[in-house]
Protein backbone atom coordinates (compact mmCIF):
# COMPACT_ATOMS: atom_id res chain seq x y z
CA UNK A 1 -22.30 -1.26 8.22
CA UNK A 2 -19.69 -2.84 10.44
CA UNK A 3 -17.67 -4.06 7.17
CA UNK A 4 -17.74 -0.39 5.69
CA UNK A 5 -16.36 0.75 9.32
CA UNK A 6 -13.85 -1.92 9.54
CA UNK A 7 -12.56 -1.25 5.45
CA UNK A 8 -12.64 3.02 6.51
CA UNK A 9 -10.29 1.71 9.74
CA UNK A 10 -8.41 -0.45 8.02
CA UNK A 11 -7.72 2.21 5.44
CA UNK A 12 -7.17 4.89 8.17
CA UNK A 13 -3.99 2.84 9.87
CA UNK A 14 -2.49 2.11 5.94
CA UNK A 15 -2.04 6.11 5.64
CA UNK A 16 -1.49 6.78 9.27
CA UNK A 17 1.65 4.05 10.10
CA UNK A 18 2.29 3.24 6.59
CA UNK A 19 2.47 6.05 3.92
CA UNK A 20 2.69 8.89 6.58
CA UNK A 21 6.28 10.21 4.91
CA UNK A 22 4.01 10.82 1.58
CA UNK A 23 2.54 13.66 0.05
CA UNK A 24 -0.68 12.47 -1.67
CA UNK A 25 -1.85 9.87 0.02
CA UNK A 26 -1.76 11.13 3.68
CA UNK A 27 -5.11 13.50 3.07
CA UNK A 28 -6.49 11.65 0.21
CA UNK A 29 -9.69 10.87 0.19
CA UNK A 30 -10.78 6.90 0.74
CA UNK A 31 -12.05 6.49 -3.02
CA UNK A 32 -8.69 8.17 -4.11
CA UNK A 33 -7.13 5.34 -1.96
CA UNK A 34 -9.02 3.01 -4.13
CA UNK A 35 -7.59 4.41 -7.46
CA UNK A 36 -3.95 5.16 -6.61
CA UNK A 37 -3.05 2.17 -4.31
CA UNK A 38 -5.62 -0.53 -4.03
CA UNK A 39 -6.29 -0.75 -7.94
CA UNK A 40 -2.23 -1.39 -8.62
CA UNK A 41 -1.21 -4.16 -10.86
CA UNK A 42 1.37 -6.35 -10.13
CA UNK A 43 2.09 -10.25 -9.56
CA UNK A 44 3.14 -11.59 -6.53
CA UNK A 45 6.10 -14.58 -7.30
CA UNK A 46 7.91 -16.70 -4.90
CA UNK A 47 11.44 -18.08 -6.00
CA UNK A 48 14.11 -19.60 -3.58
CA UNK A 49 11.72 -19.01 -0.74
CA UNK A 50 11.92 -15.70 -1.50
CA UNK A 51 8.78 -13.10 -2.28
CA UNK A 52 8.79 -10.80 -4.66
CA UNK A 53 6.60 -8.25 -5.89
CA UNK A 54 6.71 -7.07 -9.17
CA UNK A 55 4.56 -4.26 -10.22
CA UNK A 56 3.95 -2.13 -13.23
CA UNK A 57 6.42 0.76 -14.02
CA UNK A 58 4.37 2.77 -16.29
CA UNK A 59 1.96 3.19 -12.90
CA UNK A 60 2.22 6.58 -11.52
CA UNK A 61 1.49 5.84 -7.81
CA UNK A 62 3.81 2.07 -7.77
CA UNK A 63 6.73 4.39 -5.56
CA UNK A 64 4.36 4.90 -3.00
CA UNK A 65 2.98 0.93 -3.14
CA UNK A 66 6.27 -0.38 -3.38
CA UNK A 67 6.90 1.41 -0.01
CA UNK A 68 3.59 0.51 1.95
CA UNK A 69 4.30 -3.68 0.93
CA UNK A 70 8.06 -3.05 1.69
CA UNK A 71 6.87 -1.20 5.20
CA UNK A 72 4.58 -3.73 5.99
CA UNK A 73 6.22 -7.01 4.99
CA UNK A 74 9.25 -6.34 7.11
CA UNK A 75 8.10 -5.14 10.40
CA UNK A 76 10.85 -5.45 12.19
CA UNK A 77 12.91 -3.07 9.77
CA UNK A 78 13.10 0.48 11.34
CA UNK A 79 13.14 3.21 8.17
């Protein structure tokens, strides 16, 4: 029970400090969560010491996942 009350926090602060400037996922439901953002393909690559995500075009929700990993990879960047 603690696990399933840490993942329902955990998934609380993403849509609260994260995606709060986005339509959908702001009242979506945690199992929509699951679908939209947490099932998105993509490969994570490192080249000059450099990350970079690269992520399937063709996947309707990848705007709004592109923005949570850019949000939350670089803190210290005020948007």
């Amino acid at each position: 029970m603690l696990a399933a009350n840490i993942a329902a926090d955990l998934d609380d602060w993403l849509r609260l400090l994260v995606l709060h400037d986005q339509e959908d996922p702001v009242d979506a439901e945690p199992q929509t969560m699951r679908m939209r953002i947490y099932h998105q393909t993509g490969r994570l690559v490192r080249h000059a010491r450099i990350r970079h995500l690269r992520l399937d075009a063709s996947w309707p929700w990848s705007a709004a996942f592109a923005l949570a990993w850019n949000r939350l990879t670089s803190p210290y960047q005020v948007t």
